[in-house]
PDB file of N, CA and C in Angstrom:
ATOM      1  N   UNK A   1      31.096   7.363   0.629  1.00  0.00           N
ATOM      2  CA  UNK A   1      29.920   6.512   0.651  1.00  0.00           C
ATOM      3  C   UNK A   1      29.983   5.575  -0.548  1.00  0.00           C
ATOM      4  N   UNK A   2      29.336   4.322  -0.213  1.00  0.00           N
ATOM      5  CA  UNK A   2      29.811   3.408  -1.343  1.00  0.00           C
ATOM      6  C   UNK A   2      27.791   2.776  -1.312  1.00  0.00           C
ATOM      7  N   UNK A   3      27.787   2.848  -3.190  1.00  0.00           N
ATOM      8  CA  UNK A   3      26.855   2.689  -3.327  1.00  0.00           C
ATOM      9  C   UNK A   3      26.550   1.173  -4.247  1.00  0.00           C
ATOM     10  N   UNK A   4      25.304   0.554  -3.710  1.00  0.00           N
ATOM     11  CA  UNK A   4      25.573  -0.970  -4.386  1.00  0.00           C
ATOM     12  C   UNK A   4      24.591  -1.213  -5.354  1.00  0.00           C
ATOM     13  N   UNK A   5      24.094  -2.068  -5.978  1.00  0.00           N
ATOM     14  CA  UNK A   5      23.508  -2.510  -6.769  1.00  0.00           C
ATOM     15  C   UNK A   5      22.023  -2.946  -5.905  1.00  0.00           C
ATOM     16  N   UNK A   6      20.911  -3.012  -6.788  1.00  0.00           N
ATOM     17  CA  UNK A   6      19.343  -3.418  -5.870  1.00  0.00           C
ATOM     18  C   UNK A   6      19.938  -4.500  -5.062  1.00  0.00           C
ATOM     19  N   UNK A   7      19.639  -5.048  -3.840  1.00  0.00           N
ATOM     20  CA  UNK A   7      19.843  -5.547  -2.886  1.00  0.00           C
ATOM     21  C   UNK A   7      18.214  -5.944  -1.759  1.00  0.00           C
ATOM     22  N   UNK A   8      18.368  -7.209  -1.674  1.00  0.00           N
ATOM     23  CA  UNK A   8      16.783  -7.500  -1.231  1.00  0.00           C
ATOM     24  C   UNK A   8      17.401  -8.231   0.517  1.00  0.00           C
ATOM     25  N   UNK A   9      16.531  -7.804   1.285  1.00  0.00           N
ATOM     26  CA  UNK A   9      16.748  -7.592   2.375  1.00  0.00           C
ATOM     27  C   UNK A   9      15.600  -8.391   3.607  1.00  0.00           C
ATOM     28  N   UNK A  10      15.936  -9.205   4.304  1.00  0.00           N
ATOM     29  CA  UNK A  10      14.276  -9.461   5.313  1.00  0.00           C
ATOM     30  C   UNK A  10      15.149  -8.874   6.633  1.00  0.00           C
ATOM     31  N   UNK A  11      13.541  -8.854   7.468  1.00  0.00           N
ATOM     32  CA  UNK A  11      13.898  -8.487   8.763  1.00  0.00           C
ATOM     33  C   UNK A  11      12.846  -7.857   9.420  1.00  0.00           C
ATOM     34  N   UNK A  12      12.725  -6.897  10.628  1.00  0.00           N
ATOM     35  CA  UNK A  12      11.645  -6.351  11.352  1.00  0.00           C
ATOM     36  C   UNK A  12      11.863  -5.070  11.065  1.00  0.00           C
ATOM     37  N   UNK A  13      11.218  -4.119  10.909  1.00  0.00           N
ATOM     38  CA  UNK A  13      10.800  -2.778  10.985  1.00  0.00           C
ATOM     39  C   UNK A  13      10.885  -2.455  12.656  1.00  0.00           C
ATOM     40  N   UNK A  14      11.762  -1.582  12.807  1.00  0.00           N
ATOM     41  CA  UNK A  14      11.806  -0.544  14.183  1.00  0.00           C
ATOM     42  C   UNK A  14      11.820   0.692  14.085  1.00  0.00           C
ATOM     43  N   UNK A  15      11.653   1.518  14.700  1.00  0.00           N
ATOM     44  CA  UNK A  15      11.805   2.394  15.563  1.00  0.00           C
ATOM     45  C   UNK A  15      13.609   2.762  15.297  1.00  0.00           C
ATOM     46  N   UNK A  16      13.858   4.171  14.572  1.00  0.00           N
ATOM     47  CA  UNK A  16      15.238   4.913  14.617  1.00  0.00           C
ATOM     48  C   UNK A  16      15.333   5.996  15.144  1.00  0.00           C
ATOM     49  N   UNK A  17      14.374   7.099  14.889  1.00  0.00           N
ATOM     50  CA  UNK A  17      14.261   8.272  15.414  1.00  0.00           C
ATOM     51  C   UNK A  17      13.228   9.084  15.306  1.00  0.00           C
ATOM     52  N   UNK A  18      13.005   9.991  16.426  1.00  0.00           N
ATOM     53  CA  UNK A  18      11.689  10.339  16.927  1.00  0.00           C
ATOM     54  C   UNK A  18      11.985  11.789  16.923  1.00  0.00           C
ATOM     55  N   UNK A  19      10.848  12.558  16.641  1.00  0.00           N
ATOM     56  CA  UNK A  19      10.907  13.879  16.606  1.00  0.00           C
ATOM     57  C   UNK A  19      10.178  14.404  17.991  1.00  0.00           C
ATOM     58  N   UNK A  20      10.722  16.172  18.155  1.00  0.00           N
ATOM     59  CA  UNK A  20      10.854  16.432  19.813  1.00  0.00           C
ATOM     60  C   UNK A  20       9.482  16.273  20.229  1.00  0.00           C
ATOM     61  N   UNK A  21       8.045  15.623  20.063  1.00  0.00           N
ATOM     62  CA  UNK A  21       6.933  15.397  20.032  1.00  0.00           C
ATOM     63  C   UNK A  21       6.718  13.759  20.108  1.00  0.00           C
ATOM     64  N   UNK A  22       7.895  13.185  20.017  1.00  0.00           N
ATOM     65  CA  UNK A  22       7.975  11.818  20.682  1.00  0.00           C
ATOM     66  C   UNK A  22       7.273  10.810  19.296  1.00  0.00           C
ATOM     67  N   UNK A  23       7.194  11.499  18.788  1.00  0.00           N
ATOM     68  CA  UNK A  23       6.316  10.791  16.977  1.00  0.00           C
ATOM     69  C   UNK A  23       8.012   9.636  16.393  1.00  0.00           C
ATOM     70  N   UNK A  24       7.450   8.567  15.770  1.00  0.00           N
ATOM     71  CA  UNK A  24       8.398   7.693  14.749  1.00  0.00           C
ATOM     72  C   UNK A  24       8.631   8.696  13.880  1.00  0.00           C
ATOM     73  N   UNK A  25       9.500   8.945  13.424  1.00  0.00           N
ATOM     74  CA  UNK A  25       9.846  10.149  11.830  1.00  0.00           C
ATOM     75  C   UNK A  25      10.416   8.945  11.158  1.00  0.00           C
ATOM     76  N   UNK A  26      11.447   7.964  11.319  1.00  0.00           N
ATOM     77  CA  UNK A  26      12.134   7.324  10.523  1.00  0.00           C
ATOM     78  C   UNK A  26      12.636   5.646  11.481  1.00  0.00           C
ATOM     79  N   UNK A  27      12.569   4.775  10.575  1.00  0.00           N
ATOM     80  CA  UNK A  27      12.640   3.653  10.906  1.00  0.00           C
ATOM     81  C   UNK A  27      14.476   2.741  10.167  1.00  0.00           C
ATOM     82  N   UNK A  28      14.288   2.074  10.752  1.00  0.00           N
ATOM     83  CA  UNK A  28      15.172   1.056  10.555  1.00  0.00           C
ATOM     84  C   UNK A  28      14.944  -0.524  10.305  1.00  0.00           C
ATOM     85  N   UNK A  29      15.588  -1.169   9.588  1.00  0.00           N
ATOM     86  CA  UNK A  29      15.376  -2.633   8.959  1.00  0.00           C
ATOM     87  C   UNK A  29      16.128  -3.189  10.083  1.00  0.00           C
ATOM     88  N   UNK A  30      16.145  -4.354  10.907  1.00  0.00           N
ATOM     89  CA  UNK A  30      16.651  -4.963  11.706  1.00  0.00           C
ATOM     90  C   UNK A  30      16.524  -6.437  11.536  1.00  0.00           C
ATOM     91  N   UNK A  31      18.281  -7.139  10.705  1.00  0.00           N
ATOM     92  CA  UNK A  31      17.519  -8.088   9.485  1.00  0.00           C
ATOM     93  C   UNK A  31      18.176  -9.070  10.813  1.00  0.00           C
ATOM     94  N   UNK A  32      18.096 -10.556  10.176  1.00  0.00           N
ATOM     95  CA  UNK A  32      17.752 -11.682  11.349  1.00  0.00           C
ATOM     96  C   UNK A  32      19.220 -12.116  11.491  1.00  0.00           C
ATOM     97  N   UNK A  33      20.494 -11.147  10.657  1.00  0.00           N
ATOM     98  CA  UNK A  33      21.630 -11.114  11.024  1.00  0.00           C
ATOM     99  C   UNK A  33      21.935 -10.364  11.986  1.00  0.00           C
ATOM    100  N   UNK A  34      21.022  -9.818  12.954  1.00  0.00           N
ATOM    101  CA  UNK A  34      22.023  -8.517  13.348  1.00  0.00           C
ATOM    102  C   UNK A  34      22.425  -7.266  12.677  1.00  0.00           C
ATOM    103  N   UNK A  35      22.194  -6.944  11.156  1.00  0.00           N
ATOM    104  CA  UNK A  35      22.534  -5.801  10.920  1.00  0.00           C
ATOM    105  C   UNK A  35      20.931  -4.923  10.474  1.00  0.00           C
ATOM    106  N   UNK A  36      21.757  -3.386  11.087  1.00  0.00           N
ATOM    107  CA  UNK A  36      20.671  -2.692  10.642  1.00  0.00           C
ATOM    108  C   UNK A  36      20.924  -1.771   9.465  1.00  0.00           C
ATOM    109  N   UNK A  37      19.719  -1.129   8.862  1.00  0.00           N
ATOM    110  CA  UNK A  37      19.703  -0.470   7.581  1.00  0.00           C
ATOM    111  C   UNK A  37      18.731   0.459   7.986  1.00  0.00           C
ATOM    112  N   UNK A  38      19.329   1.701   8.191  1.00  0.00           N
ATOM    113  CA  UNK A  38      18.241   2.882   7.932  1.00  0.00           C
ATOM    114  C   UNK A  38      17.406   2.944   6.154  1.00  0.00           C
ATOM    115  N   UNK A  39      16.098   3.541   6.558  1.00  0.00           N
ATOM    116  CA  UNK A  39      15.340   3.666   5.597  1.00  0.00           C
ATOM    117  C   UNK A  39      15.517   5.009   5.171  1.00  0.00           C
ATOM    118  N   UNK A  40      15.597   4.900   4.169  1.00  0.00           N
ATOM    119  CA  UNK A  40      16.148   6.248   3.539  1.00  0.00           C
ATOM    120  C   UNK A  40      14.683   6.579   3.191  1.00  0.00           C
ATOM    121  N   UNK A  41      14.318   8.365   3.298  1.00  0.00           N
ATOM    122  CA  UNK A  41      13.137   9.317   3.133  1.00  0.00           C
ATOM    123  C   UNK A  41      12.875   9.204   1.629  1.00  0.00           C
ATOM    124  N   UNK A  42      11.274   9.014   1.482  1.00  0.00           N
ATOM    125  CA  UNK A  42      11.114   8.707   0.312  1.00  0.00           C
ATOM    126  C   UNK A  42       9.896   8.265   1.020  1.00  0.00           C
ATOM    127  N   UNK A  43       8.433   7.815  -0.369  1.00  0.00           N
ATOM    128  CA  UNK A  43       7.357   7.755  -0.187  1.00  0.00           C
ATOM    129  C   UNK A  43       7.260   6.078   0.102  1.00  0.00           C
ATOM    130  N   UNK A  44       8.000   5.252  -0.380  1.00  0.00           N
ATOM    131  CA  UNK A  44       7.714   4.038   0.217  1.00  0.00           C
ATOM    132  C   UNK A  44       8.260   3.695   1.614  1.00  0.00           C
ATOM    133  N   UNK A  45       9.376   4.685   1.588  1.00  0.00           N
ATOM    134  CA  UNK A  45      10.069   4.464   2.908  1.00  0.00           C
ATOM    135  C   UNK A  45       9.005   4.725   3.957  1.00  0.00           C
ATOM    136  N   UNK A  46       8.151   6.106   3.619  1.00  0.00           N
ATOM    137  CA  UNK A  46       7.270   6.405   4.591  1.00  0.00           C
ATOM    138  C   UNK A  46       6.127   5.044   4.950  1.00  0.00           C
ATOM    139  N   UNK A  47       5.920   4.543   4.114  1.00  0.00           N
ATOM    140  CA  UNK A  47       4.874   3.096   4.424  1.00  0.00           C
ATOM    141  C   UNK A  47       5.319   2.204   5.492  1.00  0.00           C
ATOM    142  N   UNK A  48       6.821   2.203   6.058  1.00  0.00           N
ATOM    143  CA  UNK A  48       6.878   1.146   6.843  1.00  0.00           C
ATOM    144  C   UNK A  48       6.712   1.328   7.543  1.00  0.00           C
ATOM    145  N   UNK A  49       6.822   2.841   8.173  1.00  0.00           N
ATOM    146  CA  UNK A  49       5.949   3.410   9.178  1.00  0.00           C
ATOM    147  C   UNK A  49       5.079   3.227  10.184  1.00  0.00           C
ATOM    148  N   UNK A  50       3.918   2.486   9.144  1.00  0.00           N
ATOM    149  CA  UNK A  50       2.530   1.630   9.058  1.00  0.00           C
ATOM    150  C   UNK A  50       2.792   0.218   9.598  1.00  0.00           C
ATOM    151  N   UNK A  51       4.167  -0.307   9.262  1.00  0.00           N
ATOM    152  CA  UNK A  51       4.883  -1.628   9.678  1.00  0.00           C
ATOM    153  C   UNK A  51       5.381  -2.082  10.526  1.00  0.00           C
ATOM    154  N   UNK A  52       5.816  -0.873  11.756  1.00  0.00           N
ATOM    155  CA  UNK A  52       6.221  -1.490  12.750  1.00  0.00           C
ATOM    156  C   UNK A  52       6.181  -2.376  13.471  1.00  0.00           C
ATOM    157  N   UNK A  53       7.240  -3.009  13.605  1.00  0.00           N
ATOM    158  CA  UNK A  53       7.154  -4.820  14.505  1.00  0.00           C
ATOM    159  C   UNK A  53       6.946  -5.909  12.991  1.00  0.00           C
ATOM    160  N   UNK A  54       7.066  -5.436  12.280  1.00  0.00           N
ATOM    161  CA  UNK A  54       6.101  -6.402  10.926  1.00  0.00           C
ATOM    162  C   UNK A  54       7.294  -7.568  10.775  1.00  0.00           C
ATOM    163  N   UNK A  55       7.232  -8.207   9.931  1.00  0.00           N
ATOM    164  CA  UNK A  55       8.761  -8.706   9.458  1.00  0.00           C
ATOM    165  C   UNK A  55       8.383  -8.657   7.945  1.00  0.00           C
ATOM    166  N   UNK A  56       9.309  -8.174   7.286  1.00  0.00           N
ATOM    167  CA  UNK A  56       9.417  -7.591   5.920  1.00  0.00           C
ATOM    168  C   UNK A  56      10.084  -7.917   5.348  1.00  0.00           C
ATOM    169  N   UNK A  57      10.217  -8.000   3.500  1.00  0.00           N
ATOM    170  CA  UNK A  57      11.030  -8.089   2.604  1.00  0.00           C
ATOM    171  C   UNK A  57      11.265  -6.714   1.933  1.00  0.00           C
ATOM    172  N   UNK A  58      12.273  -6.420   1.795  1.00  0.00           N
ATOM    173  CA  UNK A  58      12.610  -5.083   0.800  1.00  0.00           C
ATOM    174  C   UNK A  58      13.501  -5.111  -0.593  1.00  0.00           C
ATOM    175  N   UNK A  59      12.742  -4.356  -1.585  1.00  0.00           N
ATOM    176  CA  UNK A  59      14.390  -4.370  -2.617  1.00  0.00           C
ATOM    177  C   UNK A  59      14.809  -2.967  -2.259  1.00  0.00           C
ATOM    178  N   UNK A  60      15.856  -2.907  -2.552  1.00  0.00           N
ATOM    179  CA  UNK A  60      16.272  -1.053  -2.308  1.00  0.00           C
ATOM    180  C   UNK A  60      17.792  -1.775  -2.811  1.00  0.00           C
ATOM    181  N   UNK A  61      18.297  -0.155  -3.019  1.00  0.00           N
ATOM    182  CA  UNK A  61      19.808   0.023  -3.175  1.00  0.00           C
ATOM    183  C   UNK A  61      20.012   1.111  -2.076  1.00  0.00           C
ATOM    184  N   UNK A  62      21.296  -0.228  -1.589  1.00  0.00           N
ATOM    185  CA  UNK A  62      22.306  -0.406  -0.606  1.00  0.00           C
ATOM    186  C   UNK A  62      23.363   1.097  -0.470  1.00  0.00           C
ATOM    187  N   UNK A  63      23.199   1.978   0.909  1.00  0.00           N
ATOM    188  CA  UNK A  63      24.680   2.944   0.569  1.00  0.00           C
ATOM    189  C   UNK A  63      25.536   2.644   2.381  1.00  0.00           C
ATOM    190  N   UNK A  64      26.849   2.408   1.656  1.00  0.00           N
ATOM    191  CA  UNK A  64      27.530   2.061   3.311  1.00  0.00           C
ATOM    192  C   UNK A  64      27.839   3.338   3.182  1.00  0.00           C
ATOM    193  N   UNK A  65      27.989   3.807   4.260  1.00  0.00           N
ATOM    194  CA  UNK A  65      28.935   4.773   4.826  1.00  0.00           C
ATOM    195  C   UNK A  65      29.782   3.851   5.741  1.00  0.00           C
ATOM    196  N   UNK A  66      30.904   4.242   6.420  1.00  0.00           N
ATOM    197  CA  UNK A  66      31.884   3.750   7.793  1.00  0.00           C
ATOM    198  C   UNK A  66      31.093   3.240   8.769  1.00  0.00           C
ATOM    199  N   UNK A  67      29.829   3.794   9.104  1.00  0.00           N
ATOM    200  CA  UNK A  67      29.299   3.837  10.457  1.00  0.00           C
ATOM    201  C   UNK A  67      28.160   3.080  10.216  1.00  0.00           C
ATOM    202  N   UNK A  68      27.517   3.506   9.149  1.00  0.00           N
ATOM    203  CA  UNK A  68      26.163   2.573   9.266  1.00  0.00           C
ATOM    204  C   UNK A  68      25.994   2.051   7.549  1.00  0.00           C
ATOM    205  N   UNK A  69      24.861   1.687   7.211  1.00  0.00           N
ATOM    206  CA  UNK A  69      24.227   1.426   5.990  1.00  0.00           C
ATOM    207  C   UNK A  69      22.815   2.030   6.031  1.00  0.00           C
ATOM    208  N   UNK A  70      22.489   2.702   4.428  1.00  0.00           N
ATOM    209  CA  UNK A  70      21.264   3.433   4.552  1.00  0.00           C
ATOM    210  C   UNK A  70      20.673   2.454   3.302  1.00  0.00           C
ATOM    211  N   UNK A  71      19.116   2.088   3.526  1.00  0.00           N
ATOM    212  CA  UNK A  71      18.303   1.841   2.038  1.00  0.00           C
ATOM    213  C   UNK A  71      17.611   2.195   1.442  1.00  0.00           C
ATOM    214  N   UNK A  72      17.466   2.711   0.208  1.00  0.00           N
ATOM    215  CA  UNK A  72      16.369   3.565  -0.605  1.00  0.00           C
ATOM    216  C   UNK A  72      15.746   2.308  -1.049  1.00  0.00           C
ATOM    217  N   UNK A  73      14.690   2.428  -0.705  1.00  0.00           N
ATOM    218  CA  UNK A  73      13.568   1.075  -0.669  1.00  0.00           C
ATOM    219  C   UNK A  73      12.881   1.643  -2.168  1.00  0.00           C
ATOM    220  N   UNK A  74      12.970   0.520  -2.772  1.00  0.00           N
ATOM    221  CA  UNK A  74      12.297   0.270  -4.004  1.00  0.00           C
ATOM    222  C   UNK A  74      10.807  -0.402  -4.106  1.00  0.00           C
ATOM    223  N   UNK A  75      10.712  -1.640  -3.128  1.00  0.00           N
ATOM    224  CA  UNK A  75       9.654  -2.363  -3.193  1.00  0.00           C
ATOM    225  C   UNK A  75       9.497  -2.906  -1.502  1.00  0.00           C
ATOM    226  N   UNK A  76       8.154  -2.827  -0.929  1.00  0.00           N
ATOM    227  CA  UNK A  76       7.886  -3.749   0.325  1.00  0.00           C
ATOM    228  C   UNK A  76       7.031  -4.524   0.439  1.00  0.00           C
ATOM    229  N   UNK A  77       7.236  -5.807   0.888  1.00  0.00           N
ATOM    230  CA  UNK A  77       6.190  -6.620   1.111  1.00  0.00           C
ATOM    231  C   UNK A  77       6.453  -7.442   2.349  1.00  0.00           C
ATOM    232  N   UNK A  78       5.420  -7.636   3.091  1.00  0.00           N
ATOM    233  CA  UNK A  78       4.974  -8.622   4.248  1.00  0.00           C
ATOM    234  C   UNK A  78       5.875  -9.873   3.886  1.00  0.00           C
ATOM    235  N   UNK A  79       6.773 -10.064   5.056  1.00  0.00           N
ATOM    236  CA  UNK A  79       7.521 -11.708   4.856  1.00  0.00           C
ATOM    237  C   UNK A  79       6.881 -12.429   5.732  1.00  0.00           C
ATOM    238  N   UNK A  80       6.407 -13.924   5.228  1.00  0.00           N
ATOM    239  CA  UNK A  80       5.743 -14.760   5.367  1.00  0.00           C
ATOM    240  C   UNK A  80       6.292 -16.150   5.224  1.00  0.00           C
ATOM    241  N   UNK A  81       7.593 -15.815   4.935  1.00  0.00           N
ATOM    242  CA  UNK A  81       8.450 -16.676   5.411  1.00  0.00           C
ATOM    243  C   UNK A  81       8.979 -17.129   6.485  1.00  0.00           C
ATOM    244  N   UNK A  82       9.011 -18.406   7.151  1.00  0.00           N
ATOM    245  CA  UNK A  82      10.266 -18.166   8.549  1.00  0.00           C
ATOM    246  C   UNK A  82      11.416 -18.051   8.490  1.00  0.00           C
ATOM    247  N   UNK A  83      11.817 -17.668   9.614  1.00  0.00           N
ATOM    248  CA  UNK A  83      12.794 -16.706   9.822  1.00  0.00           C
ATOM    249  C   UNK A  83      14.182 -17.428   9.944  1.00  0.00           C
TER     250      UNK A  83
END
């Protein structure tokens, strides 16, 4: 796993995986490139939760693995920028 430096991010809040009760447990960043970033568990991570569909800015540090990229979200705010 390769880990990066704070890294700021836009995009939409989705939907990653659901527990056997059909509930959101964990979300994903889905930025306006095409790539996604799981939200790594943690108390801000839990806020985007609240965000779904939103379009968002994040800081977090960046971890690739081979297969995907995960973000430990540092800071979120509402993007109000276009896209």
């Amino acid at each position: 796993m390769k880990k990066e430096g704070t890294t700021t991010i836009r995009g939409i809040v989705i939907p990653a995986v659901w527990n056997e009760k059909g509930d959101i447990v964990s979300v994903d960043i889905a930025t306006y490139h095409e790539e996604t970033y799981r939200v790594a568990e943690g108390a801000v991570g839990q806020r985007l939760l609240s965000l779904l569909k939103k379009r968002v800015v994040v800081d977090g540090i960046v971890n690739r693995q081979s297969t995907h990229r995960t973000i430990e979200v540092k800071n979120v705010e509402i993007d109000k920028t276009t896209p």
